[in-house]
N, C-alpha and C. Protein backbone atom coordinates (compact mmCIF):
# COMPACT_ATOMS: atom_id res chain seq x y z
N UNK A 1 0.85 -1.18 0.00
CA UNK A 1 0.00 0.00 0.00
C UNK A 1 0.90 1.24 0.00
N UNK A 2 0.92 2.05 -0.96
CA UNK A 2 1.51 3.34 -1.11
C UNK A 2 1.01 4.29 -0.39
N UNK A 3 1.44 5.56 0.43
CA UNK A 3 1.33 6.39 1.10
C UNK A 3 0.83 7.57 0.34
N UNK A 4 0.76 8.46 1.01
CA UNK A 4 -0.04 9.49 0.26
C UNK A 4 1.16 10.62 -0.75
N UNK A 5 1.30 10.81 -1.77
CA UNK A 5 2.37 11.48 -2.35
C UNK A 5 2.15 13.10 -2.96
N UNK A 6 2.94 13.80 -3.31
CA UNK A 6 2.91 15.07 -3.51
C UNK A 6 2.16 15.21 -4.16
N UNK A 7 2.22 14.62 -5.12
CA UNK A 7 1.06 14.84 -6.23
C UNK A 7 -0.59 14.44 -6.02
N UNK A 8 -0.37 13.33 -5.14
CA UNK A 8 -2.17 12.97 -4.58
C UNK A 8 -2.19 14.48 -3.28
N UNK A 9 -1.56 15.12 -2.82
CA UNK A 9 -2.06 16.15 -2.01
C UNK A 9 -2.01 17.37 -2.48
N UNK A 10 -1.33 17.43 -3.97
CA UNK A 10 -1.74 18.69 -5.12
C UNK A 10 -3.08 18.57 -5.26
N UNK A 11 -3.53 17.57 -6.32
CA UNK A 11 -4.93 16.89 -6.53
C UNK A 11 -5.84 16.95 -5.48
N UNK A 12 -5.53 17.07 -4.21
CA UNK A 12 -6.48 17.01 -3.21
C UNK A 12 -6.82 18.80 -3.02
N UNK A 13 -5.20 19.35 -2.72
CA UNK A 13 -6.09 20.62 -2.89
C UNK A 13 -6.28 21.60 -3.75
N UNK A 14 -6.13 21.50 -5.06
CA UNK A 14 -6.77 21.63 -5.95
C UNK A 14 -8.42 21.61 -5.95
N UNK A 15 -8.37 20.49 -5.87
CA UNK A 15 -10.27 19.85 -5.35
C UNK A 15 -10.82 21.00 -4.28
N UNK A 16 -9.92 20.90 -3.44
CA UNK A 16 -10.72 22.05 -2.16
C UNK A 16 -11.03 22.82 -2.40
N UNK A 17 -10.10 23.66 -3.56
CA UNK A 17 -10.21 24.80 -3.61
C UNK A 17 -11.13 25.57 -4.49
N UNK A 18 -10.95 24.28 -5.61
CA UNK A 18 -12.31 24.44 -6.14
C UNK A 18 -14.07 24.65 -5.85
N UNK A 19 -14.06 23.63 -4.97
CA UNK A 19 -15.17 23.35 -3.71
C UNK A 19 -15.03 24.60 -3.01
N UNK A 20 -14.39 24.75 -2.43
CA UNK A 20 -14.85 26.25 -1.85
C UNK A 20 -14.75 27.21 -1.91
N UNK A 21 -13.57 27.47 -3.04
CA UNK A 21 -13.19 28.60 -3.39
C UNK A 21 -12.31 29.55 -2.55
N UNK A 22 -11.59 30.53 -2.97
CA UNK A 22 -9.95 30.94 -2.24
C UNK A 22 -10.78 31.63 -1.41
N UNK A 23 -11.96 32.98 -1.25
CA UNK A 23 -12.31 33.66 0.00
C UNK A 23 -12.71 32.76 0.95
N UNK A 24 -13.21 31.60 0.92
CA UNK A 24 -13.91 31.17 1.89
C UNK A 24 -13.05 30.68 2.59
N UNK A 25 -12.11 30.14 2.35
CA UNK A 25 -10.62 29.31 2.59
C UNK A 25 -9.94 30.31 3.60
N UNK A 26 -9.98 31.82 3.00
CA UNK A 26 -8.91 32.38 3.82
C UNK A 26 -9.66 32.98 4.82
N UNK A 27 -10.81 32.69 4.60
CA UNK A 27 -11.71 33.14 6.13
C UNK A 27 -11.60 32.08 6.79
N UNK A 28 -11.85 31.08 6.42
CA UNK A 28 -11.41 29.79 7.33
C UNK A 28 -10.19 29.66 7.87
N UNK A 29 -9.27 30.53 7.61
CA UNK A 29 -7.80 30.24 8.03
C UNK A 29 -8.19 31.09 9.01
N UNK A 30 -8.29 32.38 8.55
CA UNK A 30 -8.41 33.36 9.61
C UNK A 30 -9.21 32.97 11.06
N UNK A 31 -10.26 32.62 10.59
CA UNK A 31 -10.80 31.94 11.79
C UNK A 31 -10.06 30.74 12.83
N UNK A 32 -9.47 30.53 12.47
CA UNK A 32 -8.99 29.43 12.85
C UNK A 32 -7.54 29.79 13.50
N UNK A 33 -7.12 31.04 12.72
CA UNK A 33 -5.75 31.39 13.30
C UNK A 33 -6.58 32.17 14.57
N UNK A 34 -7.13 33.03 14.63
CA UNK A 34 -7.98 33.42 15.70
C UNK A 34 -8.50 32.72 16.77
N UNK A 35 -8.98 31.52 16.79
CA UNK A 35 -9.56 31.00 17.38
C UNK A 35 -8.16 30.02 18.56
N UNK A 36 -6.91 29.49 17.62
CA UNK A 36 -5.93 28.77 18.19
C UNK A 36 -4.99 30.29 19.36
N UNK A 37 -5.32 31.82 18.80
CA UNK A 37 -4.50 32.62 19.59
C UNK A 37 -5.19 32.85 20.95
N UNK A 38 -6.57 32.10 20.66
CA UNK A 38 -7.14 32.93 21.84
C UNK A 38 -6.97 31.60 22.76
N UNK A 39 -6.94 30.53 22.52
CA UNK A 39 -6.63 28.84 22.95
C UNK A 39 -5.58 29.47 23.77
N UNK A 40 -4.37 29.81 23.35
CA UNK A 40 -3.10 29.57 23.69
C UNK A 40 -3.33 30.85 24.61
N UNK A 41 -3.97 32.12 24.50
CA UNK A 41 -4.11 33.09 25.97
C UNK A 41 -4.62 32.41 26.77
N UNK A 42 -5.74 32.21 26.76
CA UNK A 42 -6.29 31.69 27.90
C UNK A 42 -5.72 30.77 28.52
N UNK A 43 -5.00 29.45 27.55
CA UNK A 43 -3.87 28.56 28.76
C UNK A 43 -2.86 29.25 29.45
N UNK A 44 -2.55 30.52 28.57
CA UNK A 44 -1.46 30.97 29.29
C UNK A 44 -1.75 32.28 30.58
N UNK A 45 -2.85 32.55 30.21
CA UNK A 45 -3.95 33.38 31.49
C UNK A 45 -4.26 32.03 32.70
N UNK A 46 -4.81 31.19 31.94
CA UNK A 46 -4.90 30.04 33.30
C UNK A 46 -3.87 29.68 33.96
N UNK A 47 -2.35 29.27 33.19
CA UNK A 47 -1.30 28.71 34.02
C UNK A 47 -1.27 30.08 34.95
N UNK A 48 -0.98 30.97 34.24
CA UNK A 48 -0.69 32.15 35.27
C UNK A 48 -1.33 32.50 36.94
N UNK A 49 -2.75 32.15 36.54
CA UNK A 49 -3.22 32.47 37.47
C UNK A 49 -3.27 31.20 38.70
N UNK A 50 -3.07 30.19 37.88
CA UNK A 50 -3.19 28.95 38.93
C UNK A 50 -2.17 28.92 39.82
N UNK A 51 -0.32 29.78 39.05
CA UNK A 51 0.62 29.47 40.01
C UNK A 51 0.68 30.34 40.90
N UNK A 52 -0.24 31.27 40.68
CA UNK A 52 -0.32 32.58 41.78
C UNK A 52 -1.22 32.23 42.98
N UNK A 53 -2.20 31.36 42.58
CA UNK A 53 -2.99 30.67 43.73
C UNK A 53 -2.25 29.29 44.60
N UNK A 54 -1.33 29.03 43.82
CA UNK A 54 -0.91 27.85 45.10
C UNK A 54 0.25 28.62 45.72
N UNK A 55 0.84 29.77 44.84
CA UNK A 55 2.01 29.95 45.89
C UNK A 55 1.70 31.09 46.97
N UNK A 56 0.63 31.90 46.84
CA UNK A 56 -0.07 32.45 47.96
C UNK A 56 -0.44 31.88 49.11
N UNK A 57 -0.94 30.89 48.77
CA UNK A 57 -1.50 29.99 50.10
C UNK A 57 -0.10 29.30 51.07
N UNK A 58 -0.11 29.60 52.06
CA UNK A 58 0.70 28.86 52.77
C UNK A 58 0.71 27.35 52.87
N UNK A 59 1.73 26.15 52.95
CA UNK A 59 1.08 25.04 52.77
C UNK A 59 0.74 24.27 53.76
N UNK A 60 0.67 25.05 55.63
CA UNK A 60 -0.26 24.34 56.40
C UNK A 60 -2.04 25.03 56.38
N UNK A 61 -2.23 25.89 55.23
CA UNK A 61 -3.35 26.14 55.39
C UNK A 61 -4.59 25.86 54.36
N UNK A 62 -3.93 24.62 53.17
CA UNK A 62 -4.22 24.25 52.10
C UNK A 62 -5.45 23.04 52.61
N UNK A 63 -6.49 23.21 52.40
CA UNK A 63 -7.68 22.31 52.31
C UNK A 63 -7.88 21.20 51.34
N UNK A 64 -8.23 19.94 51.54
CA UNK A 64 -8.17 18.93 50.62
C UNK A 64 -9.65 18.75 51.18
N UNK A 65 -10.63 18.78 49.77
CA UNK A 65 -12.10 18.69 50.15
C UNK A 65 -11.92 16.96 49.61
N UNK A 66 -12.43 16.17 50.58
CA UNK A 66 -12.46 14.69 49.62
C UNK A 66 -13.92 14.20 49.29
């Protein structure tokens, strides 16, 4: 079984592009580049804020709810 080659993933997007045509495509990128920047703030707003909450707390006064 042969793998997928340069030329079957020309042919493929070729096809796409046809199908959807180049504006719709680069709104779809855009969206998508948008959508992965705001991914990566917010993990990096969450780590932030999580290491500010454990190292505030002293660690005989840390609660374990079970």
């Amino acid at each position: 079984m042969e793998g997928i080659s340069i030329a079957k993933l020309l042919i493929i997007g070729a096809l796409i592009v046809l199908l959807f045509g180049t504006n719709k495509l680069r709104t779809l990128g855009g969206d998508l580049g948008s959508a992965i920047k705001g991914f990566k703030k917010a993990m990096s707003d969450d780590d932030g804020n999580g290491k500010k909450a454990v190292e505030d707390a002293p660690a005989d006064r840390v609660n374990h709810k079970e």
